[in-house]
C-alpha atoms as a PDB file:
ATOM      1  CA  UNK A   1      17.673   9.325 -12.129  1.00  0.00           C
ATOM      2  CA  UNK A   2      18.092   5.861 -13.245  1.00  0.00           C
ATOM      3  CA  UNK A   3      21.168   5.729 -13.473  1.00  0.00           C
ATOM      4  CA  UNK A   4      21.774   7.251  -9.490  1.00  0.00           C
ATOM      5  CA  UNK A   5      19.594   4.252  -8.268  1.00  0.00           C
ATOM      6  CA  UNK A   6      21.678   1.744 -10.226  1.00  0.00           C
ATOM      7  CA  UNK A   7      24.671   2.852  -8.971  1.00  0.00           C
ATOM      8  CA  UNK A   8      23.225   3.438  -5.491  1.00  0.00           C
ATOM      9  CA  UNK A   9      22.688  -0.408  -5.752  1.00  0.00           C
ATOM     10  CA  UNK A  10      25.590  -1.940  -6.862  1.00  0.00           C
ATOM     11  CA  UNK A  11      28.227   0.664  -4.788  1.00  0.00           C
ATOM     12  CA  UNK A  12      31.672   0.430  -6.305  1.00  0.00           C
ATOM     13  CA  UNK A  13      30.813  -2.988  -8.021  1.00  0.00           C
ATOM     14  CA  UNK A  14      28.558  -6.375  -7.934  1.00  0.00           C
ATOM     15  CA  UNK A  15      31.346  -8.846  -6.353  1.00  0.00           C
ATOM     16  CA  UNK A  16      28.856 -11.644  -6.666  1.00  0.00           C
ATOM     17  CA  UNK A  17      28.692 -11.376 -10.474  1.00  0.00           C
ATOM     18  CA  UNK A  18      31.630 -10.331 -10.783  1.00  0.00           C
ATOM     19  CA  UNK A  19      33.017 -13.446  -8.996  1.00  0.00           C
ATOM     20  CA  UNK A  20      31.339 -15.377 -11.018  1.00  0.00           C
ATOM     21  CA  UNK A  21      30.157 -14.569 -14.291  1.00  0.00           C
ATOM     22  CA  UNK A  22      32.867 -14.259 -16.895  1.00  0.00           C
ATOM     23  CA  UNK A  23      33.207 -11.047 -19.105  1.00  0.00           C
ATOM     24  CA  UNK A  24      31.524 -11.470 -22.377  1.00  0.00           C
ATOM     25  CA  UNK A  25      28.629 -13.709 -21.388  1.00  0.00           C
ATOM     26  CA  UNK A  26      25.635 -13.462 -22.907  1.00  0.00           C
ATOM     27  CA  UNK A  27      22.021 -14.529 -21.801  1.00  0.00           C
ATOM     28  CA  UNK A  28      18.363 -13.381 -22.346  1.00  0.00           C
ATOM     29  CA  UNK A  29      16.075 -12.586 -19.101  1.00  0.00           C
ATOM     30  CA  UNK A  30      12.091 -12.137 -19.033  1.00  0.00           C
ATOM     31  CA  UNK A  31      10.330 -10.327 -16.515  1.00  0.00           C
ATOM     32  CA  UNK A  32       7.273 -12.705 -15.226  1.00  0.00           C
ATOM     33  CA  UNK A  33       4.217 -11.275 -13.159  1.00  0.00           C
ATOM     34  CA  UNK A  34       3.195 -13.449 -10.323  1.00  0.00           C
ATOM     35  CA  UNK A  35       0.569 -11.549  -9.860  1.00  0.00           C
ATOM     36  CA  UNK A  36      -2.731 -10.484 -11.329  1.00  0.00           C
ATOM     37  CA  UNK A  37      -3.101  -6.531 -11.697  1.00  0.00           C
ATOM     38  CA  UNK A  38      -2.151  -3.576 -13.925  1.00  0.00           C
ATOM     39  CA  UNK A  39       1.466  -3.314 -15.079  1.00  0.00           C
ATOM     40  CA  UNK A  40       3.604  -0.056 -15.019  1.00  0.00           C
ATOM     41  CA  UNK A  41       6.993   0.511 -15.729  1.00  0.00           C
ATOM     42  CA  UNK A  42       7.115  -0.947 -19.078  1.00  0.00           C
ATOM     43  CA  UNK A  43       8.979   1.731 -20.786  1.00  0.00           C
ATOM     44  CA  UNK A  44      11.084   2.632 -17.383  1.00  0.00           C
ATOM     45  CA  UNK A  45      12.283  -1.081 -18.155  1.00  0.00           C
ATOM     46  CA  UNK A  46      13.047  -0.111 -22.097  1.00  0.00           C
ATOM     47  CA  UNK A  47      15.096   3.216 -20.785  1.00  0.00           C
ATOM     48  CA  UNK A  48      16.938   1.175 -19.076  1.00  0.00           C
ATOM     49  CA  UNK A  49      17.866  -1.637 -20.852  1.00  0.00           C
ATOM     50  CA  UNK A  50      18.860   0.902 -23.796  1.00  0.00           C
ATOM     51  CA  UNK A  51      20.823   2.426 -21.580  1.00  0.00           C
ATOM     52  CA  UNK A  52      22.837  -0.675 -20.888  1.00  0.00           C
ATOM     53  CA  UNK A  53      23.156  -1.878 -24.621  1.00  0.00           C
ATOM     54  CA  UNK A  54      20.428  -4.839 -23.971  1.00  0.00           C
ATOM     55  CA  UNK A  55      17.771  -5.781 -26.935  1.00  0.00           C
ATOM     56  CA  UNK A  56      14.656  -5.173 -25.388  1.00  0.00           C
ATOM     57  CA  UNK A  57      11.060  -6.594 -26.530  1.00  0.00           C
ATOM     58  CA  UNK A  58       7.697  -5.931 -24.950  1.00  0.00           C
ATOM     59  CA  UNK A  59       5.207  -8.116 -24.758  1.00  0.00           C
ATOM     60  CA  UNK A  60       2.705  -5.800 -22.616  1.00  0.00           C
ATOM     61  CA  UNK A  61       3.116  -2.034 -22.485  1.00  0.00           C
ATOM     62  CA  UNK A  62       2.538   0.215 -19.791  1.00  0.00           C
ATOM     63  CA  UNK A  63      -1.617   0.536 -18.587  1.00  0.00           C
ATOM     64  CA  UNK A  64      -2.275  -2.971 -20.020  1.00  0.00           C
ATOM     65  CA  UNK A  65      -3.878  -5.749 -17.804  1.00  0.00           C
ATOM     66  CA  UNK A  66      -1.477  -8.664 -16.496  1.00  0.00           C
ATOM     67  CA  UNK A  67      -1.875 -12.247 -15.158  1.00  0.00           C
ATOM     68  CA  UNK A  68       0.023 -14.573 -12.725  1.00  0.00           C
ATOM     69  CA  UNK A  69       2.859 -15.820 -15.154  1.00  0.00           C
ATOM     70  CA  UNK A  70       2.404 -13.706 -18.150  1.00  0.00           C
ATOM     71  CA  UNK A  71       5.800 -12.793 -19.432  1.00  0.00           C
ATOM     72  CA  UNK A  72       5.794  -8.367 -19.386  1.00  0.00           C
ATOM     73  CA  UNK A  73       9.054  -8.390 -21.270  1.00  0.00           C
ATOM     74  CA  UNK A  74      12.421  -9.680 -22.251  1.00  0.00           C
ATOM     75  CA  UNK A  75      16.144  -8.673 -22.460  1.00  0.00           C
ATOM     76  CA  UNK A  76      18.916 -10.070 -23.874  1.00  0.00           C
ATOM     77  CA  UNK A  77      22.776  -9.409 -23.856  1.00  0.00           C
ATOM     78  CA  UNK A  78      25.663  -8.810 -21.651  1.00  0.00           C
ATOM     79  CA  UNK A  79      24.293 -11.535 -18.151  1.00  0.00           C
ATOM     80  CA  UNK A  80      26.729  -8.648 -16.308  1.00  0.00           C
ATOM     81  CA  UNK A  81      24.795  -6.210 -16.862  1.00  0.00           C
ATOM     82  CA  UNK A  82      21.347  -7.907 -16.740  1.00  0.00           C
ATOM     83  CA  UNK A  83      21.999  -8.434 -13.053  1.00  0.00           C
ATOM     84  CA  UNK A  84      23.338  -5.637 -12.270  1.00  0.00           C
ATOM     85  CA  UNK A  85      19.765  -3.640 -13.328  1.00  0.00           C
ATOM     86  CA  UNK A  86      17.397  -6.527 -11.968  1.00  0.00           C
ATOM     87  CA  UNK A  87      16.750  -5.454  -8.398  1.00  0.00           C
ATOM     88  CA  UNK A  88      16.355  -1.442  -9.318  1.00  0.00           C
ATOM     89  CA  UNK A  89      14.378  -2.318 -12.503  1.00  0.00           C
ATOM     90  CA  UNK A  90      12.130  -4.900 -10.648  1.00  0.00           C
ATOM     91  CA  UNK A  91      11.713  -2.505  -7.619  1.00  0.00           C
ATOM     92  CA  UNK A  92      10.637   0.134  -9.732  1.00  0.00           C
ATOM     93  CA  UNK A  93       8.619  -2.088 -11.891  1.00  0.00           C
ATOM     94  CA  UNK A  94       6.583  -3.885  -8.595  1.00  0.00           C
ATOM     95  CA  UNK A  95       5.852  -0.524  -6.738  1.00  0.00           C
ATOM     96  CA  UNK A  96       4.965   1.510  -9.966  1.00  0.00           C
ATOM     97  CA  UNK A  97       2.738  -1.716 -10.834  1.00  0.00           C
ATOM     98  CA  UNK A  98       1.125  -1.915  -7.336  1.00  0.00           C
ATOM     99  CA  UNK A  99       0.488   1.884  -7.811  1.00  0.00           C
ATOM    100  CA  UNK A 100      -1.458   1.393 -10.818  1.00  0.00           C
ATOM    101  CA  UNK A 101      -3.641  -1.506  -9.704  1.00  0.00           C
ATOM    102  CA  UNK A 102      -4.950  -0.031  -7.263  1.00  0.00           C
ATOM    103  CA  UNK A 103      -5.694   3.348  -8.908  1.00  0.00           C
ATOM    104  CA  UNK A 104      -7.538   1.157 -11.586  1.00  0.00           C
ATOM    105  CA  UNK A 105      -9.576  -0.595  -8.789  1.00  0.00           C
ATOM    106  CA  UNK A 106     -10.162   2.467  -7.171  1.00  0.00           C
ATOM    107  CA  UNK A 107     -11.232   4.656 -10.374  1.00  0.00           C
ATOM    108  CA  UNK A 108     -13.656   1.425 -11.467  1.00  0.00           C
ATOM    109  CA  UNK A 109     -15.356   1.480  -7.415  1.00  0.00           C
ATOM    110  CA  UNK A 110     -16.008   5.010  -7.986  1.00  0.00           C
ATOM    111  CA  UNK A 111     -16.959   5.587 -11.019  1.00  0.00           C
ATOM    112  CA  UNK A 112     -20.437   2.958 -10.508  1.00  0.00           C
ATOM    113  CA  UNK A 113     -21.449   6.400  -8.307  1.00  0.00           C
ATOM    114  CA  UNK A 114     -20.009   9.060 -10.015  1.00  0.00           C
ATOM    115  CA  UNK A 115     -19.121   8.325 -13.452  1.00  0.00           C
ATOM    116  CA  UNK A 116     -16.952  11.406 -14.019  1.00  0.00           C
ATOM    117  CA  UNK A 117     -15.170  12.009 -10.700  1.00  0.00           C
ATOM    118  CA  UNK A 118     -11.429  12.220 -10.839  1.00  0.00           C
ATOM    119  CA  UNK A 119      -9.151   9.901  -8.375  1.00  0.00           C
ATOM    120  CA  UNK A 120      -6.176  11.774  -7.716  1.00  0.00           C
ATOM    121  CA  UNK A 121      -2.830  10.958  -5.566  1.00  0.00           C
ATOM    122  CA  UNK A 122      -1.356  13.265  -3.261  1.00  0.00           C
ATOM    123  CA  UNK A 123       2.192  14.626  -2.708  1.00  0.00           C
ATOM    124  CA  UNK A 124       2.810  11.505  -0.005  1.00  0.00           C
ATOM    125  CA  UNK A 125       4.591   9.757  -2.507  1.00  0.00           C
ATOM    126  CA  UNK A 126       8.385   8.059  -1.046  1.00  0.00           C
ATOM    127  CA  UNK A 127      10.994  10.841  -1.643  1.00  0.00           C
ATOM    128  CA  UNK A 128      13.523  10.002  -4.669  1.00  0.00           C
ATOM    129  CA  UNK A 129      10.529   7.789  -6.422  1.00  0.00           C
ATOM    130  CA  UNK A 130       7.674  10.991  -6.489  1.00  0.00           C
ATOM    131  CA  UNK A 131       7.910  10.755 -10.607  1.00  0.00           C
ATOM    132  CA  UNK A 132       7.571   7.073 -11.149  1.00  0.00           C
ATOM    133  CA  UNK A 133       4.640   6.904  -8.575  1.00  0.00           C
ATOM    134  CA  UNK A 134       2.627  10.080  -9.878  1.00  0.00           C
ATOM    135  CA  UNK A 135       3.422   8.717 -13.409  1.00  0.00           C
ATOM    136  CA  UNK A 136       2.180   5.271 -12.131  1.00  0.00           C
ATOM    137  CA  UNK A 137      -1.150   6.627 -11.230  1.00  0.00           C
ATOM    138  CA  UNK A 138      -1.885   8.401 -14.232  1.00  0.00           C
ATOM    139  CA  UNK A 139      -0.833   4.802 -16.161  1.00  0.00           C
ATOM    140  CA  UNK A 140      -3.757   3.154 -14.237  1.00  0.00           C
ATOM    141  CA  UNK A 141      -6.527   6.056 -14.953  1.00  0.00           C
ATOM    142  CA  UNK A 142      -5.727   8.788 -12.122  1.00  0.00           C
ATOM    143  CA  UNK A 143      -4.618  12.425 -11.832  1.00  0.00           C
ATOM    144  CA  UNK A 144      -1.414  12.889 -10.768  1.00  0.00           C
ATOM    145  CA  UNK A 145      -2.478  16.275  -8.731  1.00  0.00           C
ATOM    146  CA  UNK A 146       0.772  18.313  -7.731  1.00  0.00           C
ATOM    147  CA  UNK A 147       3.558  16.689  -8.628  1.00  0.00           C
ATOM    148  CA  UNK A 148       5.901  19.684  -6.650  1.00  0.00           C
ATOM    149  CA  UNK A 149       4.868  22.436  -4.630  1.00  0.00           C
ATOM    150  CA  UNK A 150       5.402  24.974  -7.996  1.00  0.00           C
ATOM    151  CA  UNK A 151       2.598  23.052  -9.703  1.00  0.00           C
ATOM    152  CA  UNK A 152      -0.448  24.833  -7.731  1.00  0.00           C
ATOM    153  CA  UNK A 153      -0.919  27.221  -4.834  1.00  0.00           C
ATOM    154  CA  UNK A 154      -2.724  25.529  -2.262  1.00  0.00           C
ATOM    155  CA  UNK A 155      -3.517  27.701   0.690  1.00  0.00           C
ATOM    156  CA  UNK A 156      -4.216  25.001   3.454  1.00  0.00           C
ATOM    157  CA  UNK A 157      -5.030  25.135   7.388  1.00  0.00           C
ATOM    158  CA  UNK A 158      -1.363  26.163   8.501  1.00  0.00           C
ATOM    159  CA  UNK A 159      -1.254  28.724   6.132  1.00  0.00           C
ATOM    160  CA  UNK A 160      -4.358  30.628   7.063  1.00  0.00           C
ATOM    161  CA  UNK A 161      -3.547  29.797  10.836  1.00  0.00           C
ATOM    162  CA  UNK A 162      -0.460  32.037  10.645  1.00  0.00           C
ATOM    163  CA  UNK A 163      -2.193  34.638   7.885  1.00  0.00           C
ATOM    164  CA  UNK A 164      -5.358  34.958  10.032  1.00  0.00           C
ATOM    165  CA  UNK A 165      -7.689  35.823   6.923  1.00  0.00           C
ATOM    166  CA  UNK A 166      -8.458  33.439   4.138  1.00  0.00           C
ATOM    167  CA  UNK A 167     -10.063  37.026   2.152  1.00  0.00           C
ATOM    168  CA  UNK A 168      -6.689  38.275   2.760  1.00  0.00           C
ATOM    169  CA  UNK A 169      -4.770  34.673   2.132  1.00  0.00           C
ATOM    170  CA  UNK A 170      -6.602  34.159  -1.508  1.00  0.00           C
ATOM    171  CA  UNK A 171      -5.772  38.152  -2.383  1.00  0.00           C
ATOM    172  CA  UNK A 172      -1.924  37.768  -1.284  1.00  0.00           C
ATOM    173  CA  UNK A 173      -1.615  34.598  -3.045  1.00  0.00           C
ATOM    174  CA  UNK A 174      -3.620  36.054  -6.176  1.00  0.00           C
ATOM    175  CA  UNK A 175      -1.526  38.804  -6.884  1.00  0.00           C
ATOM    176  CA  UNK A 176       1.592  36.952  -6.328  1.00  0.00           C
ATOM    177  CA  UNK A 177       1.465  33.798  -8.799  1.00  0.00           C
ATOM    178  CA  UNK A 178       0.913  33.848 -12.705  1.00  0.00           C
ATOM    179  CA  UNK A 179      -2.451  33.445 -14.155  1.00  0.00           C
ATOM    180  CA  UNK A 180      -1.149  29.888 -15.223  1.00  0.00           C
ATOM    181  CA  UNK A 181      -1.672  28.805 -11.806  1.00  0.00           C
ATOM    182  CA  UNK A 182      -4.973  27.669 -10.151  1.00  0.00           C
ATOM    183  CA  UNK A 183      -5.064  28.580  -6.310  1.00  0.00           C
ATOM    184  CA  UNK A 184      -6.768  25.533  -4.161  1.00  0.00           C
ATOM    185  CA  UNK A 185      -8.044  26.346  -0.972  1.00  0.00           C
ATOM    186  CA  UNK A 186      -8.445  24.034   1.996  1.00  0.00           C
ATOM    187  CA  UNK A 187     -12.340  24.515   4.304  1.00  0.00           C
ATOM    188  CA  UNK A 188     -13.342  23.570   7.144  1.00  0.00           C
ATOM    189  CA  UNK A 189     -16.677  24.432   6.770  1.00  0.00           C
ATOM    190  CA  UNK A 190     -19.619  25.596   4.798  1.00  0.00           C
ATOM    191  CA  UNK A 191     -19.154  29.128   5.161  1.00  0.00           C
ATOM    192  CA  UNK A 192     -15.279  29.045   4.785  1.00  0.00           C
ATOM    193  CA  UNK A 193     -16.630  27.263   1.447  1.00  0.00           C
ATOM    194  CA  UNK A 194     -18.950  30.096   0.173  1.00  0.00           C
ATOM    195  CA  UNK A 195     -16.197  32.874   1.490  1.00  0.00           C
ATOM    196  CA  UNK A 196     -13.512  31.142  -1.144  1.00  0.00           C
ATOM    197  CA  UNK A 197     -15.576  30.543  -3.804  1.00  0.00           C
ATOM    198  CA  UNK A 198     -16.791  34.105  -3.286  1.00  0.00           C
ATOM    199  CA  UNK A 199     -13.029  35.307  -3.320  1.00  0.00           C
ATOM    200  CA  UNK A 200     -12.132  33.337  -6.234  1.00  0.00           C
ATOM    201  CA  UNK A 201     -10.438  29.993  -5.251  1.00  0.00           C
ATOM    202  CA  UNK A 202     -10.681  27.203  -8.418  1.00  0.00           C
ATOM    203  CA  UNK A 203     -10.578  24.564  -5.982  1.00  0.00           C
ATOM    204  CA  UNK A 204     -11.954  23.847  -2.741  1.00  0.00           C
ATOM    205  CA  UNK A 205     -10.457  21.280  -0.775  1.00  0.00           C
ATOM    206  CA  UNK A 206     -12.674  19.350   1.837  1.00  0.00           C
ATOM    207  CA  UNK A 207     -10.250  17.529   4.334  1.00  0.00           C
ATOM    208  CA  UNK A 208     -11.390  15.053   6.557  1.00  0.00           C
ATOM    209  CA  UNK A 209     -14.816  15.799   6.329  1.00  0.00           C
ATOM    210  CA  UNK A 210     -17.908  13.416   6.585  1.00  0.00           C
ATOM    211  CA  UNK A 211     -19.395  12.701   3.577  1.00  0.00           C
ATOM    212  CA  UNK A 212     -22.739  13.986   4.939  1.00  0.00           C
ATOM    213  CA  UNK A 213     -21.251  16.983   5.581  1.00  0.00           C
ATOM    214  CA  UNK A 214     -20.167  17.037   2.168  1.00  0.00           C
ATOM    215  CA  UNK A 215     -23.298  17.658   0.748  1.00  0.00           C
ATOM    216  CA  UNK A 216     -24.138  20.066   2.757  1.00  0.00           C
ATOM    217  CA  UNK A 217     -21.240  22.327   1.359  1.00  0.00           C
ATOM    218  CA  UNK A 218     -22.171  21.561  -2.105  1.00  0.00           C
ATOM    219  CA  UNK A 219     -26.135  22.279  -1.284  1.00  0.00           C
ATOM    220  CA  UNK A 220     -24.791  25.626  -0.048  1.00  0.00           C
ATOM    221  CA  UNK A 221     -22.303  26.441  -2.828  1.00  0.00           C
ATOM    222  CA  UNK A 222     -25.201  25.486  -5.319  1.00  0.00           C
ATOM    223  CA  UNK A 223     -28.086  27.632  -3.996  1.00  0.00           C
ATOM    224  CA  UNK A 224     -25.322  30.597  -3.853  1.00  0.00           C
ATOM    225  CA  UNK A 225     -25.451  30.328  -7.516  1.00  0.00           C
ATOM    226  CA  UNK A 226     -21.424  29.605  -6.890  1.00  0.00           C
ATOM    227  CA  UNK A 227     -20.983  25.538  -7.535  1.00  0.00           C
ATOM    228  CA  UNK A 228     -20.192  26.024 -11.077  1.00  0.00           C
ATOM    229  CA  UNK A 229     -17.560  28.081 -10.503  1.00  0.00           C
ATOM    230  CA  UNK A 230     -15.136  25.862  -8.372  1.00  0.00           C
ATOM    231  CA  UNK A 231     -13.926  22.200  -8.845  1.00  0.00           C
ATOM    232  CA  UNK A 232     -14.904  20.307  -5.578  1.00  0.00           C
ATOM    233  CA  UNK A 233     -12.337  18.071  -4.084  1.00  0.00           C
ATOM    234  CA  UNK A 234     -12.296  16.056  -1.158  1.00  0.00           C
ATOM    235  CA  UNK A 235      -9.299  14.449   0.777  1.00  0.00           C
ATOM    236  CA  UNK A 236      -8.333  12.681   4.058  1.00  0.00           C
ATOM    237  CA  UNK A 237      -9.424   9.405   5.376  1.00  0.00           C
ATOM    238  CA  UNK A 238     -10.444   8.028   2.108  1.00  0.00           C
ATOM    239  CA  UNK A 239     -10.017   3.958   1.309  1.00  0.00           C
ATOM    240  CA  UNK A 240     -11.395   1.529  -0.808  1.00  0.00           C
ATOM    241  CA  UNK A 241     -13.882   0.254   2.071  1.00  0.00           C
ATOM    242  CA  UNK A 242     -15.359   3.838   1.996  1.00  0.00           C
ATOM    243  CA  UNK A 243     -14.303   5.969  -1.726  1.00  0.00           C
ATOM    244  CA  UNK A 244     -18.128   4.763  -2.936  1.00  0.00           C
ATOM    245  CA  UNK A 245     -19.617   7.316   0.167  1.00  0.00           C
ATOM    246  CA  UNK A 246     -17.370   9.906  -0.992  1.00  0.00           C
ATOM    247  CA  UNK A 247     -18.390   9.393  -4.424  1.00  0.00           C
ATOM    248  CA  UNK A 248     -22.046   9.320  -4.210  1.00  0.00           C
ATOM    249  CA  UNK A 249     -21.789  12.979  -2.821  1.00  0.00           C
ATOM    250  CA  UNK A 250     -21.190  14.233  -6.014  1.00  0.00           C
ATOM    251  CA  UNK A 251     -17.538  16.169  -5.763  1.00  0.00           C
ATOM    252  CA  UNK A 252     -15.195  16.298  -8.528  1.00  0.00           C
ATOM    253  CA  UNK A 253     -12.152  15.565  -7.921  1.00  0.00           C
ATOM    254  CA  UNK A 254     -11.065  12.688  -4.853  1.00  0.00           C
ATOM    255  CA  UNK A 255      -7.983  12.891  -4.064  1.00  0.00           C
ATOM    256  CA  UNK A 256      -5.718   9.666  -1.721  1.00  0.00           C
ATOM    257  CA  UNK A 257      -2.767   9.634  -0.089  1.00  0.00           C
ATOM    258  CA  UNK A 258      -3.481   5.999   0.377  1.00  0.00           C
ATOM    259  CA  UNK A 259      -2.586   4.982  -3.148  1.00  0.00           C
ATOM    260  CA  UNK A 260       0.803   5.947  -2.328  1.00  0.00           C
ATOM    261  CA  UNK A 261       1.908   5.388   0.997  1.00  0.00           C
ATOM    262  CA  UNK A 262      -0.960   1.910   1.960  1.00  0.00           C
ATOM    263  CA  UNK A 263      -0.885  -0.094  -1.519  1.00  0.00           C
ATOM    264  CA  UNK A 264       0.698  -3.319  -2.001  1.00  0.00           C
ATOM    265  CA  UNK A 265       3.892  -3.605  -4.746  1.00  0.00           C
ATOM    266  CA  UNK A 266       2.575  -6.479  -7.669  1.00  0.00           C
ATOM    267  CA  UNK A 267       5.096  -9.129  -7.284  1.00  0.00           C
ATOM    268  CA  UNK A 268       7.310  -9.794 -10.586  1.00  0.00           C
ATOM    269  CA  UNK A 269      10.026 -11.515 -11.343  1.00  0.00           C
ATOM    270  CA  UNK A 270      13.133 -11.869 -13.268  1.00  0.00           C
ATOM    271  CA  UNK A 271      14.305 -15.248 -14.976  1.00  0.00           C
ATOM    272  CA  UNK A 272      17.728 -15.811 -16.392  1.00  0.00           C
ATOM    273  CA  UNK A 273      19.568 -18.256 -19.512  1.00  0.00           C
ATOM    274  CA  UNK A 274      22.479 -18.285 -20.934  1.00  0.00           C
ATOM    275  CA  UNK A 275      22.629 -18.141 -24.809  1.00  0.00           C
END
């Protein structure tokens, strides 16, 4: 996968380089954060530079904490081939970087109301880069959720739209997937709620629901005797300004499309000398 985004970069060859830097010259490169945050992409970085025959040394691994102009890592070897990875590397490295910052942030916020909830991502992640972004929220404390749509049957709106039945949506999808496979169901309200749990959904998604109506799903669920049997998560809408509300109301599992799709890259760079 590497490799196909190199090569998507440089096309049939780097004329600029290969203008002028002559074959054979060697030089050593660190990566520098201009930013303060959580850095990612550490070991992408050491794949890589394997693969192109660089010595590679670490000076902060993947998950630890990072300040403006802290060298992340260094490379030394063929200059060719040191600019030929930096812009895919440091692409990969920024956005995977960004993506972890702000799941930290977002795990610390709300975890002060809810000190075992889960933040999760969601499957709007950029296509081509879904693995390094899921793998960049774990590295800063979050759940990747699915990573593909094999990972977990989730029976949502459009699904029971054209089915007509959630009973009958939850049986169809029960006897059709392995037992290895938890089967999420999205609610739109507290009785669709009790009718899953009843059925035998592990999850229940809440989407784009008030946080005040929240509770008043898992009030239900809990004096049906039924809350203990389903993980609560809740989804849509949710931000840093207003995770804490979601928090408070005591589901499981929050899950945020905005880590991928709304969070700022952390700005690195690359600095070359010759040897």
């Amino acid at each position: 996968m590497l490799r196909r985004l190199i090569k998507e970069d440089m096309g049939f060859e780097d004329i600029t380089t290969n203008a002028l830097i002559e074959v054979g010259l060697e030089a050593e490169a660190e990566v520098i954060s201009n930013d303060d945050g959580i850095i990612a992409g550490v070991e992408v970085a050491e794949i890589t530079c394997d693969d192109f025959n660089l010595d590679f040394k670490a000076y902060k691994l993947d998950g630890d904490k990072v300040r403006e102009d802290e060298i992340i890592l260094s490379m030394k070897g063929d200059a060719r081939h040191i600019l030929l990875i930096e812009r895919t590397l440091l692409n990969l490295m920024m956005r995977m970087s960004g993506i972890a910052t702000a799941t930290y942030n977002l795990v610390q916020r709300a975890r002060k109301y809810n000190p075992k909830i889960i933040i999760a991502g969601t499957r709007k992640t950029t296509p081509g880069l879904q693995w390094w972004e899921k793998h960049a929220i774990r590295i800063g404390g979050g759940d990747t959720h699915r990573f593909r749509l094999d990972d977990c049957a989730m029976i949502k709106d459009n699904h029971i739209s054209l089915i007509g039945d959630l009973e009958e949506a939850i049986r169809k999808v029960r006897s059709y997937i392995s037992f290895t496979k938890k089967i999420e169901v999205e609610v739109e309200s507290v009785e669709d709620a009790i009718l899953a749990a009843r059925c035998g959904a592990d999850i229940i998604l809440l989407d784009n629901m008030r946080p005040s109506v929240i509770k008043d799903v898992i009030s239900a669920l809990e004096r049906e005797n039924l809350r203990d049997n389903v993980i609560i998560e809740a989804s849509g809408g949710i931000n840093p300004d207003n995770i804490h509300k979601y928090a408070a109301t005591g589901v499981d599992v929050i899950s945020m499309g905005f880590i991928t799709h709304s969070t700022p890259v952390l700005d690195l760079s690359l600095e070359m000398s010759k040897l």
